[in-house]
C-alpha atoms as a PDB file:
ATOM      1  CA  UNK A   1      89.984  92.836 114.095  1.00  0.00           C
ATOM      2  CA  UNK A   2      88.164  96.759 114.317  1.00  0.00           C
ATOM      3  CA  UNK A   3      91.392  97.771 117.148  1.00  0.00           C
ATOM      4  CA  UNK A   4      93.685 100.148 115.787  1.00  0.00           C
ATOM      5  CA  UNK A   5      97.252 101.114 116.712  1.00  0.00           C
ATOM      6  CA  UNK A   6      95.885 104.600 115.286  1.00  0.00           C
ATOM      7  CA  UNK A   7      93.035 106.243 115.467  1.00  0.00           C
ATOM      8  CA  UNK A   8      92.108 105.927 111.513  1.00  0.00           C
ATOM      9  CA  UNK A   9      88.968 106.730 109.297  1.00  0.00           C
ATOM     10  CA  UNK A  10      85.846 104.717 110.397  1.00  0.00           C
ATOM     11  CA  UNK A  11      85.870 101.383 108.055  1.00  0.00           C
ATOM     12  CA  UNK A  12      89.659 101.039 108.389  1.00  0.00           C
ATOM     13  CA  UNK A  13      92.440  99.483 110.658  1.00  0.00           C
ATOM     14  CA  UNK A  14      95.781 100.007 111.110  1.00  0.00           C
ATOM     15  CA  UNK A  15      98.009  96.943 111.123  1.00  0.00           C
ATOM     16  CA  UNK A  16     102.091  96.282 110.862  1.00  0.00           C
ATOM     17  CA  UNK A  17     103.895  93.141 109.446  1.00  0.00           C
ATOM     18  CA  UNK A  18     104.953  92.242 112.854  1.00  0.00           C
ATOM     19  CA  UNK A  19     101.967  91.954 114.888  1.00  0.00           C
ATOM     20  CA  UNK A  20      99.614  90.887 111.929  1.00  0.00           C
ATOM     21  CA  UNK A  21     101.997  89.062 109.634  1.00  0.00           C
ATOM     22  CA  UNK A  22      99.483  87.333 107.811  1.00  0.00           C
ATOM     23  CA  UNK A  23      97.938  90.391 106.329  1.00  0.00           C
ATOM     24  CA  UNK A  24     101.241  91.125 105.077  1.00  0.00           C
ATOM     25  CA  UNK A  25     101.524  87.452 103.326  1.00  0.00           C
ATOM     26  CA  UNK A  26      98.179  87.348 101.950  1.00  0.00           C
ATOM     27  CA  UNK A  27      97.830  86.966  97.573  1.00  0.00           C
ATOM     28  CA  UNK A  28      95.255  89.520  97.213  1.00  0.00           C
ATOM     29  CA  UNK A  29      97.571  92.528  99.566  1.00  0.00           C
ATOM     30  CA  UNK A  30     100.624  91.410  97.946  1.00  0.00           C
ATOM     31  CA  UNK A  31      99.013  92.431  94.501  1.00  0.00           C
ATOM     32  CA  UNK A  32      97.918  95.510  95.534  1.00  0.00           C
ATOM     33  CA  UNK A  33     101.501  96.672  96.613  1.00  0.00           C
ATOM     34  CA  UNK A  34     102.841  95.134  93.220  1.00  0.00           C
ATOM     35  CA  UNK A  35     100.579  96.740  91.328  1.00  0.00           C
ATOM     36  CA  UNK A  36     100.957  99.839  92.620  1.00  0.00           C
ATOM     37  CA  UNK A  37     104.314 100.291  92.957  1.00  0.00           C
ATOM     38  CA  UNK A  38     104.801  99.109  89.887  1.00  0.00           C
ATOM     39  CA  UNK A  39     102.913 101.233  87.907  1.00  0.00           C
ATOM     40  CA  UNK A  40     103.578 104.326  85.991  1.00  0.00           C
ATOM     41  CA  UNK A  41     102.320 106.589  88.568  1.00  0.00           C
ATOM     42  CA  UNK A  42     104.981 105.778  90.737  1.00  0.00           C
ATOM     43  CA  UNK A  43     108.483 107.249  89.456  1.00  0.00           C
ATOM     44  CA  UNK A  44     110.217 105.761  92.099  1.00  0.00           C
ATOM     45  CA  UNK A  45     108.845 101.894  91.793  1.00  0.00           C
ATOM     46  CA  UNK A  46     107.684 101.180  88.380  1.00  0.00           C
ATOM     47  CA  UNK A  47     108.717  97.953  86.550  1.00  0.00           C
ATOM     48  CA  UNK A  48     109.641  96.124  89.649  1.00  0.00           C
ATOM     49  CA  UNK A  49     108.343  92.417  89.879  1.00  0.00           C
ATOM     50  CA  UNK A  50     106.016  90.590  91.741  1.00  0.00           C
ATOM     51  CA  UNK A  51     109.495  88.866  93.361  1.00  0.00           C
ATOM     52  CA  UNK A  52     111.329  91.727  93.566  1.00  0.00           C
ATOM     53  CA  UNK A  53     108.013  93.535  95.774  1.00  0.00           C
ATOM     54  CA  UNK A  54     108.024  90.382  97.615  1.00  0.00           C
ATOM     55  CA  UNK A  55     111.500  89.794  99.083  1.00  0.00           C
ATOM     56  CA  UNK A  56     111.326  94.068  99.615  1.00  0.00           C
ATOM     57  CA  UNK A  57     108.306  93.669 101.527  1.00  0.00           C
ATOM     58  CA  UNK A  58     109.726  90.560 103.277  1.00  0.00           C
ATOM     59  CA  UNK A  59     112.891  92.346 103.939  1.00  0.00           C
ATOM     60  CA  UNK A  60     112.197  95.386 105.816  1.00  0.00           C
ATOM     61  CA  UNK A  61     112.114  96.366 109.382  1.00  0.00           C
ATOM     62  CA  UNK A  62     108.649  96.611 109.308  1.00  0.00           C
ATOM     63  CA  UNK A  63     105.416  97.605 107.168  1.00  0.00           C
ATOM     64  CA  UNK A  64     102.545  98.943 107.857  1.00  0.00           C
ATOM     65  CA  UNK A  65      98.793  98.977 106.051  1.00  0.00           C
ATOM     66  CA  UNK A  66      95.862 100.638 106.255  1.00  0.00           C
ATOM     67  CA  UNK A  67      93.289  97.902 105.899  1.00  0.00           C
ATOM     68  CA  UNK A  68      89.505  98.392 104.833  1.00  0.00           C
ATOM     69  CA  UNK A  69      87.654  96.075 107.000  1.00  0.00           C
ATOM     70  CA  UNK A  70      84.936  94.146 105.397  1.00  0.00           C
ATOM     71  CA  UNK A  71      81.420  94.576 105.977  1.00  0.00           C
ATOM     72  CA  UNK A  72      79.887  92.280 108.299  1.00  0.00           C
ATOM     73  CA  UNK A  73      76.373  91.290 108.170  1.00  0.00           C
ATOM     74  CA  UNK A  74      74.344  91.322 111.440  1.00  0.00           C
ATOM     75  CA  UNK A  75      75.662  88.780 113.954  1.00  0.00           C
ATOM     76  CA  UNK A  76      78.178  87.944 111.829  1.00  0.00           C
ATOM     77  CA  UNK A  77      81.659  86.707 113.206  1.00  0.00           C
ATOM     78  CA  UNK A  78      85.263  88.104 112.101  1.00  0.00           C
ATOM     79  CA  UNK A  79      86.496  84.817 110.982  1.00  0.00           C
ATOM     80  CA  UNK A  80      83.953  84.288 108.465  1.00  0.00           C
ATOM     81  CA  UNK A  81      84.083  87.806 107.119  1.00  0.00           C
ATOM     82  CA  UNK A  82      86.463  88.086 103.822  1.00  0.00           C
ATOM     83  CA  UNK A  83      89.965  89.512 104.867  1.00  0.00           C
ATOM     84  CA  UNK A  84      91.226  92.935 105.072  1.00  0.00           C
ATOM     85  CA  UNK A  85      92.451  94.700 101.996  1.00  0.00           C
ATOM     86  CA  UNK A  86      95.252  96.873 101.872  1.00  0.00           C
ATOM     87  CA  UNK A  87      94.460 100.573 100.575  1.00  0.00           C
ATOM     88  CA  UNK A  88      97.870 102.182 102.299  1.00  0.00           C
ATOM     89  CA  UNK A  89     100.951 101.046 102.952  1.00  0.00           C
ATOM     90  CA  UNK A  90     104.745 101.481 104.122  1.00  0.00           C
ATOM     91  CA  UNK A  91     107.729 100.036 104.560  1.00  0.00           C
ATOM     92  CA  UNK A  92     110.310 100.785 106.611  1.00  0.00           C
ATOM     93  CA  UNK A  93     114.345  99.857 106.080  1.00  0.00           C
ATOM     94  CA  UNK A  94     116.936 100.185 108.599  1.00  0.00           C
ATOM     95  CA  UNK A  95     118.754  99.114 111.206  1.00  0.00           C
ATOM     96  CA  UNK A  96     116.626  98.914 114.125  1.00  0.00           C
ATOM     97  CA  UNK A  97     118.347 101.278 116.828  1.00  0.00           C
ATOM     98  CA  UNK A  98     118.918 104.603 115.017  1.00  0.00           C
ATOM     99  CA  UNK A  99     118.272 104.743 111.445  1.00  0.00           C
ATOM    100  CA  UNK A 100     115.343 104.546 109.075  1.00  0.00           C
ATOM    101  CA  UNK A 101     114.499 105.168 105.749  1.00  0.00           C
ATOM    102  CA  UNK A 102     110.062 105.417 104.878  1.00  0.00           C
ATOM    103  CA  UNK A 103     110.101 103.609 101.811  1.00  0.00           C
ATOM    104  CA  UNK A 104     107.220 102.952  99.098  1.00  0.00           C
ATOM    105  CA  UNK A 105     104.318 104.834 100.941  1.00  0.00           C
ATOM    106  CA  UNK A 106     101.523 105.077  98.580  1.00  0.00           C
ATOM    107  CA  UNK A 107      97.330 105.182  99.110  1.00  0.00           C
ATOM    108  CA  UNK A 108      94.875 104.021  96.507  1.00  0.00           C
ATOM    109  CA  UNK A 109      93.619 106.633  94.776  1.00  0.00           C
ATOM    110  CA  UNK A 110      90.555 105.636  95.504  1.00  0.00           C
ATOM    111  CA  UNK A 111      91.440 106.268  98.989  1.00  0.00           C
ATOM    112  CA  UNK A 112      92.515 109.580  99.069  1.00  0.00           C
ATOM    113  CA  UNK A 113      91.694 112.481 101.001  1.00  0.00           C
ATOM    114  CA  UNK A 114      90.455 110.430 104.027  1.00  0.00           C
ATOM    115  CA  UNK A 115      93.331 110.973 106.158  1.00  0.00           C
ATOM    116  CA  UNK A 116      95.058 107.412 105.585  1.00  0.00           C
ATOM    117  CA  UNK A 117      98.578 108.772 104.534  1.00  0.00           C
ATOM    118  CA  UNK A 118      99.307 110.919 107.281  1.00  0.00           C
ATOM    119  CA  UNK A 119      97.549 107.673 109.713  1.00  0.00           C
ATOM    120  CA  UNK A 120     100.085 105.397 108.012  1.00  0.00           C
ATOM    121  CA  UNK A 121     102.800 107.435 108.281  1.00  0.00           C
ATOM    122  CA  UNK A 122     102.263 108.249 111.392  1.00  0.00           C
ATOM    123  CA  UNK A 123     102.352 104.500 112.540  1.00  0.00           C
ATOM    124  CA  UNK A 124     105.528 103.924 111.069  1.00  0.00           C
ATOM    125  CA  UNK A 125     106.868 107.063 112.521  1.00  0.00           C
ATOM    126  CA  UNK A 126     105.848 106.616 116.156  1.00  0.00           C
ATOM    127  CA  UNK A 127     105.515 102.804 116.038  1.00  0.00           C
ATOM    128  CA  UNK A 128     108.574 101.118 114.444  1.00  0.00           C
ATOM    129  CA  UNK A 129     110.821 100.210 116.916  1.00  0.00           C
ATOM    130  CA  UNK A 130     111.018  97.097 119.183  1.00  0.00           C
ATOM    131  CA  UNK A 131     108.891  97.059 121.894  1.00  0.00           C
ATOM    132  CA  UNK A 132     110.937  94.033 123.415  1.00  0.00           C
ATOM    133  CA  UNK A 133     114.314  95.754 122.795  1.00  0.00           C
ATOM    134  CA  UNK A 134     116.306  96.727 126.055  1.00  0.00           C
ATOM    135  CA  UNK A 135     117.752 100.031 124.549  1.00  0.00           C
ATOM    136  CA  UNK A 136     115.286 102.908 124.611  1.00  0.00           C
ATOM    137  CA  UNK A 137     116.227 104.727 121.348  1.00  0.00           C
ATOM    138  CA  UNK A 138     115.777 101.096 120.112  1.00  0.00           C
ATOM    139  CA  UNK A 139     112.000 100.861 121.316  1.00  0.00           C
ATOM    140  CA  UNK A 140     111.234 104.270 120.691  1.00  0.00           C
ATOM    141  CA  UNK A 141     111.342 105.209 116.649  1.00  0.00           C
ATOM    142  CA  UNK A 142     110.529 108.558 117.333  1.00  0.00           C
ATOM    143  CA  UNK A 143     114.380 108.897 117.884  1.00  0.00           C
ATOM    144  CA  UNK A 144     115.215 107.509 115.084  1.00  0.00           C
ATOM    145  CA  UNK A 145     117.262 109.512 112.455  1.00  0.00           C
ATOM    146  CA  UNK A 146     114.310 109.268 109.239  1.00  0.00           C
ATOM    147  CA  UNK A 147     114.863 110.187 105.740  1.00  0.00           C
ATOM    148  CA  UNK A 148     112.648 109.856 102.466  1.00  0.00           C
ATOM    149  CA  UNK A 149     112.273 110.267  99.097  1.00  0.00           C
ATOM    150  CA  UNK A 150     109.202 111.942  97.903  1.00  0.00           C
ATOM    151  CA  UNK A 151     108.320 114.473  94.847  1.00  0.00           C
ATOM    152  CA  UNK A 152     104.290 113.993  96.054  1.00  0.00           C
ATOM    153  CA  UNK A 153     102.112 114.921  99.546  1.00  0.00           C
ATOM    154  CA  UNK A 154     105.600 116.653 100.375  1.00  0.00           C
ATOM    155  CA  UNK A 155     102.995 118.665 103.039  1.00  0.00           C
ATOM    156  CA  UNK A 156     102.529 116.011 105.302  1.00  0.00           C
ATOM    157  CA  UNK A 157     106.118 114.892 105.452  1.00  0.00           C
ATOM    158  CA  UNK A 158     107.191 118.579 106.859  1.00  0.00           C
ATOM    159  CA  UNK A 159     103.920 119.186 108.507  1.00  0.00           C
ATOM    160  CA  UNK A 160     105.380 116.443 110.504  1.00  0.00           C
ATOM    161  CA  UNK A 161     108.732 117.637 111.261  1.00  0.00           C
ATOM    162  CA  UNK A 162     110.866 116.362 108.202  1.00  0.00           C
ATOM    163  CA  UNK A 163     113.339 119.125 106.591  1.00  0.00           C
ATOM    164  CA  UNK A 164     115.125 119.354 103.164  1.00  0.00           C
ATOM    165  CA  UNK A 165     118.254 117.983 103.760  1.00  0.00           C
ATOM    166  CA  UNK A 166     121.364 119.839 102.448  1.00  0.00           C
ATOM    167  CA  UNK A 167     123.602 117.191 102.935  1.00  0.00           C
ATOM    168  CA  UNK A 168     122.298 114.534 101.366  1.00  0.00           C
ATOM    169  CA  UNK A 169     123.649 112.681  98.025  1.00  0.00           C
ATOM    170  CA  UNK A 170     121.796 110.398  95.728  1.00  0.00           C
ATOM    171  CA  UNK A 171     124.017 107.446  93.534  1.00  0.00           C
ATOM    172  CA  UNK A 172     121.126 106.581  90.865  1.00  0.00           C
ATOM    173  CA  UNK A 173     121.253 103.592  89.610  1.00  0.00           C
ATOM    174  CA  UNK A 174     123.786 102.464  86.766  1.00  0.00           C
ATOM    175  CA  UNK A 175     125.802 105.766  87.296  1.00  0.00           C
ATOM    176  CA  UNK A 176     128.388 104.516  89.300  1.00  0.00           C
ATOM    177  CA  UNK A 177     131.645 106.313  88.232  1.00  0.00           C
ATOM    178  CA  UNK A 178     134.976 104.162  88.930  1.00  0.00           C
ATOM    179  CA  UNK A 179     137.498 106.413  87.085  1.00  0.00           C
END
């Protein structure tokens, strides 16, 4: 369980909902992304259920997590080690050939400053797309058309190559004007 898709801090692992689905499915990670993104912290997720997380989670493209791995004793094997817990995550929502929106990325705050934002978004960026698809652009998420939503760690976003977009409009909910 220490291989990476991403070279990440030492401790950690990077894993997505398709590859490692059960890390995805598991109580005690499921929690974590409730609770987060349901707390007041997060302007963008807050009040959202445990069901409503769930069939989001369930429903996108893809995720991703930074895991922390557990601490294994001496000549101790994976399988009897505790699992992974999530301390990052992502989710991505789209359509699979050209267009993707980042959704809910978030890092403990415990977490912080280690590097594990950019690692996870940087997984989702490069690694999204289906590997078994026959279309390149459809393999290759790094051709995708991204956007996102973020107020916070706006640095990392354009460090990476993502621009204000001019064109954009947002329909918030319950504002839907049919005059």
């Amino acid at each position: 369980m220490t291989q990476s898709i991403l070279a990440v801090a030492s401790g950690f692992t990077i894993r997505n909902s398709r590859t490692s689905p059960a890390l995805f499915r598991n109580a005690a990670n499921r929690r974590v992304v409730h609770e987060f993104l349901s707390s007041p912290e997060v302007y963008w997720g807050h009040g959202r259920s445990q069901a409503v997380v769930d069939r989001q989670t369930s429903s996108a493209l893809i995720s991703f997590g930074v895991f922390k791995l557990p601490l294994l004793a001496e000549g101790e094997e994976d399988e009897s080690a505790e699992a992974p817990s999530l301390v990052a995550f992502s989710r991505v929502v789209g359509d699979g050939e050209r267009f993707a929106y980042l959704a809910d990325v978030f890092v403990l705050p415990e977490y912080r400053g280690l590097g594990l934002g950019k690692a996870v978004v940087v997984a989702t960026l490069t690694a999204s797309g289906d590997p078994s698809a026959e279309d390149v652009v459809s393999r290759d998420s790094t051709q995708w058309k991204w956007i996102l939503f973020a107020s916070k760690a706006k640095d990392i976003y354009i460090r990476l190559g993502f621009q204000l977009a001019e064109t954009a409009y947002e329909l918030a909910p319950g504002t839907l004007n049919l005059a």
